[in-house]
Protein backbone atom coordinates (compact mmCIF):
# COMPACT_ATOMS: atom_id res chain seq x y z
CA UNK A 1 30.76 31.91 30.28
CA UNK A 2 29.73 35.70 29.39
CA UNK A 3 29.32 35.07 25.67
CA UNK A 4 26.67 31.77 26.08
CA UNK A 5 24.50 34.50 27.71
CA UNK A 6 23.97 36.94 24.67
CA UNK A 7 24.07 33.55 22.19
CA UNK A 8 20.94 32.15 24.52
CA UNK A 9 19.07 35.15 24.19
CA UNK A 10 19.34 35.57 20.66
CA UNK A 11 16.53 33.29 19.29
CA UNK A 12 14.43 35.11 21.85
CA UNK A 13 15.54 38.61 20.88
CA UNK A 14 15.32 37.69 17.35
CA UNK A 15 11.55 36.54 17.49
CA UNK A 16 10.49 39.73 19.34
CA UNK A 17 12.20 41.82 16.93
CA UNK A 18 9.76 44.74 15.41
CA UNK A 19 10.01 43.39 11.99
CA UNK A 20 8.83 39.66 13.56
CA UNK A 21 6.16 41.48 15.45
CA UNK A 22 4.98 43.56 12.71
CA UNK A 23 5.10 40.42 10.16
CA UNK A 24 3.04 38.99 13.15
CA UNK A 25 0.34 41.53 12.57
CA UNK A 26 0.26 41.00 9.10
CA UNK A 27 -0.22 37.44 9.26
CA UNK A 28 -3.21 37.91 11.90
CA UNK A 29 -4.51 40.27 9.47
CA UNK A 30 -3.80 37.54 6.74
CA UNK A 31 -6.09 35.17 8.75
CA UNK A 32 -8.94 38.12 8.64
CA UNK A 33 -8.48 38.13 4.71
CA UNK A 34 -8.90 33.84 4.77
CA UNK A 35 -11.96 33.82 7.23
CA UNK A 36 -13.96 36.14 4.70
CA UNK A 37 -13.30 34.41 1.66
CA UNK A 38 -13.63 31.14 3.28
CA UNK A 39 -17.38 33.00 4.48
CA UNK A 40 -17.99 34.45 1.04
CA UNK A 41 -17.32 30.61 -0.71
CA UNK A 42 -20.01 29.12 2.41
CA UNK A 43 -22.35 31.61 1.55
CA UNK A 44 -21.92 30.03 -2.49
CA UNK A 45 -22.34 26.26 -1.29
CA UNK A 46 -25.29 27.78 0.63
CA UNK A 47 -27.24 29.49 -2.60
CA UNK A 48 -26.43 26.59 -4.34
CA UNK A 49 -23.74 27.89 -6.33
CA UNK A 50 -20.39 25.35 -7.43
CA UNK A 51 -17.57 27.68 -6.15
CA UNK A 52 -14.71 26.09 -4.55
CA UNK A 53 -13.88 25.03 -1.61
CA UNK A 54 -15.75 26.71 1.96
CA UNK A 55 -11.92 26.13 3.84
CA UNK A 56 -8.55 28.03 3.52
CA UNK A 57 -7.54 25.75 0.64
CA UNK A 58 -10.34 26.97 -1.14
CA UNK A 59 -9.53 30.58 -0.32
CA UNK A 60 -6.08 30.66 -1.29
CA UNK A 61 -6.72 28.85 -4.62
CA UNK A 62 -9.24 31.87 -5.21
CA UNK A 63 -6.43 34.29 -4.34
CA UNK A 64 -4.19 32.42 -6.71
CA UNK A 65 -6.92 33.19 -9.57
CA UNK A 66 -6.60 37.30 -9.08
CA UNK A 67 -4.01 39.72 -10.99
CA UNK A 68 -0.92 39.76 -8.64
CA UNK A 69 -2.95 36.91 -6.36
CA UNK A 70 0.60 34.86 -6.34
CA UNK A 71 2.32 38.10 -5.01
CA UNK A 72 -0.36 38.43 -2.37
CA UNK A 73 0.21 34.47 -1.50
CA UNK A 74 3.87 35.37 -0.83
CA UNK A 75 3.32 38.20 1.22
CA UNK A 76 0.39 36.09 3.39
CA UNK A 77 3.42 33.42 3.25
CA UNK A 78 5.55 35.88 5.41
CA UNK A 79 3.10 37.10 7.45
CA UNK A 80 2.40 33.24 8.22
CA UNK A 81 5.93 32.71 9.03
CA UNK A 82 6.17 35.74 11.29
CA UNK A 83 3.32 34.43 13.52
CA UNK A 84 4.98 31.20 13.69
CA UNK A 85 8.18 33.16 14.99
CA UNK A 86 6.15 34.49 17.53
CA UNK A 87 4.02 31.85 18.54
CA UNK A 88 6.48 29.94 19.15
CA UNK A 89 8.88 32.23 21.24
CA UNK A 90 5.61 33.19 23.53
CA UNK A 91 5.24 29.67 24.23
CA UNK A 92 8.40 29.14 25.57
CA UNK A 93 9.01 32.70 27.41
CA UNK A 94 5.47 34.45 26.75
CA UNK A 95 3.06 35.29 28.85
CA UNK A 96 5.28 37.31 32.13
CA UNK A 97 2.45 39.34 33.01
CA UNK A 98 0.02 36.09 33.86
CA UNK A 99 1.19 35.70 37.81
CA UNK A 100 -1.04 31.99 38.08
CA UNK A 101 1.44 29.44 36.95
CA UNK A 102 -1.36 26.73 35.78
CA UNK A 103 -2.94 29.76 33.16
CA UNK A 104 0.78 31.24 32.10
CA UNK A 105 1.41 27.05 31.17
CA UNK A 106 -1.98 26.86 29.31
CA UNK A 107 -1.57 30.11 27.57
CA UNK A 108 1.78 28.93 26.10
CA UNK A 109 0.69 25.49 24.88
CA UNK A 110 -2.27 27.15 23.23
CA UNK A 111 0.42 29.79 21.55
CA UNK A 112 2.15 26.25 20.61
CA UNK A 113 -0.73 24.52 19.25
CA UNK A 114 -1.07 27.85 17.72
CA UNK A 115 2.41 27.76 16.06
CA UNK A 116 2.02 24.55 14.60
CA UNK A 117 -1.38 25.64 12.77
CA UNK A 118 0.10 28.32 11.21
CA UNK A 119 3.09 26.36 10.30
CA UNK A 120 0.70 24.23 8.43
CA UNK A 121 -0.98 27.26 7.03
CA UNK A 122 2.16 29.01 6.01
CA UNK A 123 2.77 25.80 4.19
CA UNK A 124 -0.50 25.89 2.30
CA UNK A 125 -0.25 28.88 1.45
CA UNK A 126 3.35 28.63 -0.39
CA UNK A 127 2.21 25.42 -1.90
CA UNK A 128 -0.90 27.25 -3.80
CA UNK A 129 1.62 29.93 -4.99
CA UNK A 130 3.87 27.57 -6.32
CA UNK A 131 1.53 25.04 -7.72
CA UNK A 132 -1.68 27.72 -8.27
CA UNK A 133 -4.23 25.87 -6.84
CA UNK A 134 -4.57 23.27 -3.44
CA UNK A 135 -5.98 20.20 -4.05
CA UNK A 136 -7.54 20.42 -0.63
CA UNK A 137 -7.55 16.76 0.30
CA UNK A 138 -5.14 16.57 3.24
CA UNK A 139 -7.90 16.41 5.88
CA UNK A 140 -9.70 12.82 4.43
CA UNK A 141 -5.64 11.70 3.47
CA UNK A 142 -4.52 12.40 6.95
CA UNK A 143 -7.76 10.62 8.53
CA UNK A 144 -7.06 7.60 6.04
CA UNK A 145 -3.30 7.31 7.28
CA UNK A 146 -4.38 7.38 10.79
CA UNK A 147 -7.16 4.52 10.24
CA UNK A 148 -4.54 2.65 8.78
CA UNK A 149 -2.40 2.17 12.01
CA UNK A 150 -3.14 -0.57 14.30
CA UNK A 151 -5.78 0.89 16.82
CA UNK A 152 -6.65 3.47 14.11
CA UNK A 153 -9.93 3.56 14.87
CA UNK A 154 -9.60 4.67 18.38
CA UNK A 155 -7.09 7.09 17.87
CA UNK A 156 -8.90 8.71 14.82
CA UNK A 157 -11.95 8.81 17.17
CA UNK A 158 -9.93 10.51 20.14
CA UNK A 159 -8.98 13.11 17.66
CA UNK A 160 -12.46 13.59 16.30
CA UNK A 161 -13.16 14.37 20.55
CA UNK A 162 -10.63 16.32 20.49
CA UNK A 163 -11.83 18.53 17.97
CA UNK A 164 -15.09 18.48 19.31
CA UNK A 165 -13.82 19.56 23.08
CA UNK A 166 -11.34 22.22 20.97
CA UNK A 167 -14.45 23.57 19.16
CA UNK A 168 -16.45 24.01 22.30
CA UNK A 169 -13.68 25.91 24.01
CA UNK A 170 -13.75 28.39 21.57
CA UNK A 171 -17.31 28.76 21.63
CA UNK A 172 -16.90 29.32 25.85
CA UNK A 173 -13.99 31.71 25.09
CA UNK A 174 -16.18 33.42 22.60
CA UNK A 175 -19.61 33.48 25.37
CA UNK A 176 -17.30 34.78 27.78
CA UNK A 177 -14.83 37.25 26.01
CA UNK A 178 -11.93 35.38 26.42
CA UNK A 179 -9.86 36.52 23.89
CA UNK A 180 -9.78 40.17 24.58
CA UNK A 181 -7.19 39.03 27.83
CA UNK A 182 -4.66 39.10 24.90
CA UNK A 183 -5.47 42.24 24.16
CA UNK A 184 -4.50 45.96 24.86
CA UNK A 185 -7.36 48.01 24.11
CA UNK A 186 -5.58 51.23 26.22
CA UNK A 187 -5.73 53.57 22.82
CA UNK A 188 -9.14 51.98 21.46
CA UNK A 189 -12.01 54.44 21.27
CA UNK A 190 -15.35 53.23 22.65
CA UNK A 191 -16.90 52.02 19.29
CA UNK A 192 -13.58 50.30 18.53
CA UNK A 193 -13.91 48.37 21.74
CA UNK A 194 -17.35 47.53 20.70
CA UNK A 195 -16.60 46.18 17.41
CA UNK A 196 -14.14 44.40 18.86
CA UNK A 197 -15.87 42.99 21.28
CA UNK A 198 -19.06 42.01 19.28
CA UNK A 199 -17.09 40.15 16.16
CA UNK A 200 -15.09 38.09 18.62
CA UNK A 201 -17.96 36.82 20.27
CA UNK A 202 -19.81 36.04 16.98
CA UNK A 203 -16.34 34.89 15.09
CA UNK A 204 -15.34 32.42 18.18
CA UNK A 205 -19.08 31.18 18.53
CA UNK A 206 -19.60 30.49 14.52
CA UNK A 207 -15.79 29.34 14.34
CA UNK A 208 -16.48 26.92 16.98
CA UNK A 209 -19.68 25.36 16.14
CA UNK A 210 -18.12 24.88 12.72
CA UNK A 211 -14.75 23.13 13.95
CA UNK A 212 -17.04 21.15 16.72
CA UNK A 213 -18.86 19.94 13.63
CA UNK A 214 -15.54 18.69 12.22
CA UNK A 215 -15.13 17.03 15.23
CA UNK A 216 -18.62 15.10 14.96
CA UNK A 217 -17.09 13.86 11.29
CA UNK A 218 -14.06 12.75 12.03
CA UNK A 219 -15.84 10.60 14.47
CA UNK A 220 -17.92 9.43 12.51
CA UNK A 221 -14.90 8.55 9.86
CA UNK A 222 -13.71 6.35 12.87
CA UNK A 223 -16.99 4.64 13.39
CA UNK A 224 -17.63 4.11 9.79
CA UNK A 225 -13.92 3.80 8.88
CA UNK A 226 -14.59 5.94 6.15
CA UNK A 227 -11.56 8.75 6.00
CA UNK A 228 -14.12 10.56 3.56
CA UNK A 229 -16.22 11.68 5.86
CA UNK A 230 -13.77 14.11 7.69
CA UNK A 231 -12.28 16.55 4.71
CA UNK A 232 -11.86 19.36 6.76
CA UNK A 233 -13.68 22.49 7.46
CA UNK A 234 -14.93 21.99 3.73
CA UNK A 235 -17.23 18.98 4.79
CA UNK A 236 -18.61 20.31 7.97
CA UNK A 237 -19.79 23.75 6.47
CA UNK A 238 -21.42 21.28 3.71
CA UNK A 239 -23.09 19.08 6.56
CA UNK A 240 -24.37 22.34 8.53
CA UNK A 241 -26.26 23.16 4.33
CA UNK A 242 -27.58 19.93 4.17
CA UNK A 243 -29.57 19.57 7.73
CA UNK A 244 -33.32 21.26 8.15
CA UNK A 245 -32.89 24.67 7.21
CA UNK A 246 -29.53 24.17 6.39
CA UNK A 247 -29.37 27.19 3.62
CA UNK A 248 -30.47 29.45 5.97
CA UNK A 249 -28.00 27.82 9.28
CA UNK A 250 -24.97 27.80 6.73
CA UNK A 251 -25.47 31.71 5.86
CA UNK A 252 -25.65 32.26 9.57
CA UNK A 253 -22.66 30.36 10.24
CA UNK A 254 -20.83 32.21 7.34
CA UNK A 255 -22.29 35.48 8.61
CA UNK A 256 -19.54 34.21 11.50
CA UNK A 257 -17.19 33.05 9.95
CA UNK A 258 -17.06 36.38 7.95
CA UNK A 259 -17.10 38.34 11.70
CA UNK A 260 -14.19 36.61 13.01
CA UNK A 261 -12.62 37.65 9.68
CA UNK A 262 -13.43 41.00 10.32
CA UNK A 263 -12.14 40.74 14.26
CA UNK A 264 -8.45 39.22 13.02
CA UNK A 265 -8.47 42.81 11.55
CA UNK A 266 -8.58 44.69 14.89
CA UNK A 267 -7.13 41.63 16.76
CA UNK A 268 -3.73 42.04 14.39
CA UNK A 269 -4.06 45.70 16.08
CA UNK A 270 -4.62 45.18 19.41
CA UNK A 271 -3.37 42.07 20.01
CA UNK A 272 -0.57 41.50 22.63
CA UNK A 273 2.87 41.20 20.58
């Protein structure tokens, strides 16, 4: 009976760990170091230039193509893998401090959906070491699987929603500050708190409209059964170039991107671990 105790805990104790916590860090910082290369290749498709991909495919196949990128992969790989440890533990015993039962229960299935993301990231990212470069396709290969089910349409189309309703969320979150509750700014000077403050707002907002635009395309996949249409963030920075004024909406958009990048920065500081 006393030895089930210490076993039980162990997962727990193991995932808040300082070396989990610190890989933790690192991978939020890795997610800075993604968000301004994925803003850098936007502003590219907005100039007109080829580049590669404006998604975190295309960024990690442009870290593969540096001296030592394939080290850096590995290291973003267990950084990754760290904030999946620690995702995943505060959504099943995260979150103490939060007395109101409904927000403690939302806060940890947003650290799972959370979890699974960078699961899927961490994946990437050791794919593009191994192989050197991501093909980038999963988005339009997932969407063609799913309109191949029976009711595929519908349920392709819920998802698209989905994405929509998740993209406006963070844009709220963003208007309102929301993610500095997850935050311990006790030791941050004044003009740290400002940065911080500013980027998130801009990062969430551009973020958002970006991944609501996703949304709109995988929707429109559904309706036009076309799984083409919905290739991830890729396609949707490409739609935002090619409406009126487009160049000039993309670069702000990027501009964004690039400030959420620089808020993962102080986030993998500050952030509650």
């Amino acid at each position: 009976m006393h030895d089930a105790a210490p076993a039980d805990r162990s997962p727990r104790q193991i995932a808040r760990s300082e070396p989990i916590k610190k890989g933790a860090r690192v991978g939020i910082a890795a997610n800075g170091v993604l968000h301004l290369l994925i803003a850098w290749l936007a502003i590219q498709v907005a100039l007109g230039g080829g580049g590669g991909k404006a998604n975190q495919s295309g960024a990690l196949t442009a870290i593969a193509a540096e001296p030592f990128g394939k080290v850096l992969l590995w290291v973003l790989f267990l950084g990754f893998v760290c904030v999946v440890l620690w995702r995943a533990t505060s959504a099943v015993w995260g979150f103490t401090y939060i007395t109101d039962e409904k927000k403690r229960l939302m806060k940890r299935l947003v650290n799972a959906g959370q979890a699974v993301i960078y699961a899927a990231l961490a994946a990437l990212t050791a794919t593009t070491a191994v192989r050197g470069a991501s093909s980038g396709t999963g988005g339009s290969k997932a969407t063609a699987g799913l309109l191949g089910l029976p009711g595929g349409q519908v349920l392709v189309a819920v998802v698209g929603i989905g994405v929509v309703i998740g993209g406006g969320v963070m844009i709220y979150n963003g208007w309102k500050k929301k993610f500095m509750e997850d935050q311990d700014l006790t030791g941050a000077d004044q003009h740290a708190r400002r940065v911080d403050e500013r980027t998130g707002q801009i990062g969430y907002i551009a973020k958002g409209i970006a991944i609501g635009v996703l949304g709109i395309l995988i929707v429109t996949a559904a309706v036009r059964f076309d799984p083409q249409q919905a290739n991830g963030l890729d396609s949707a920075l490409r739609t935002l170039g090619q409406q009126p004024f487009g160049m000039f909406l993309l670069i702000a958009v990027a501009i964004g991107i690039a400030a959420y990048g620089i808020f993962c920065f102080l986030d993998a500081k500050y952030h509650r671990v």
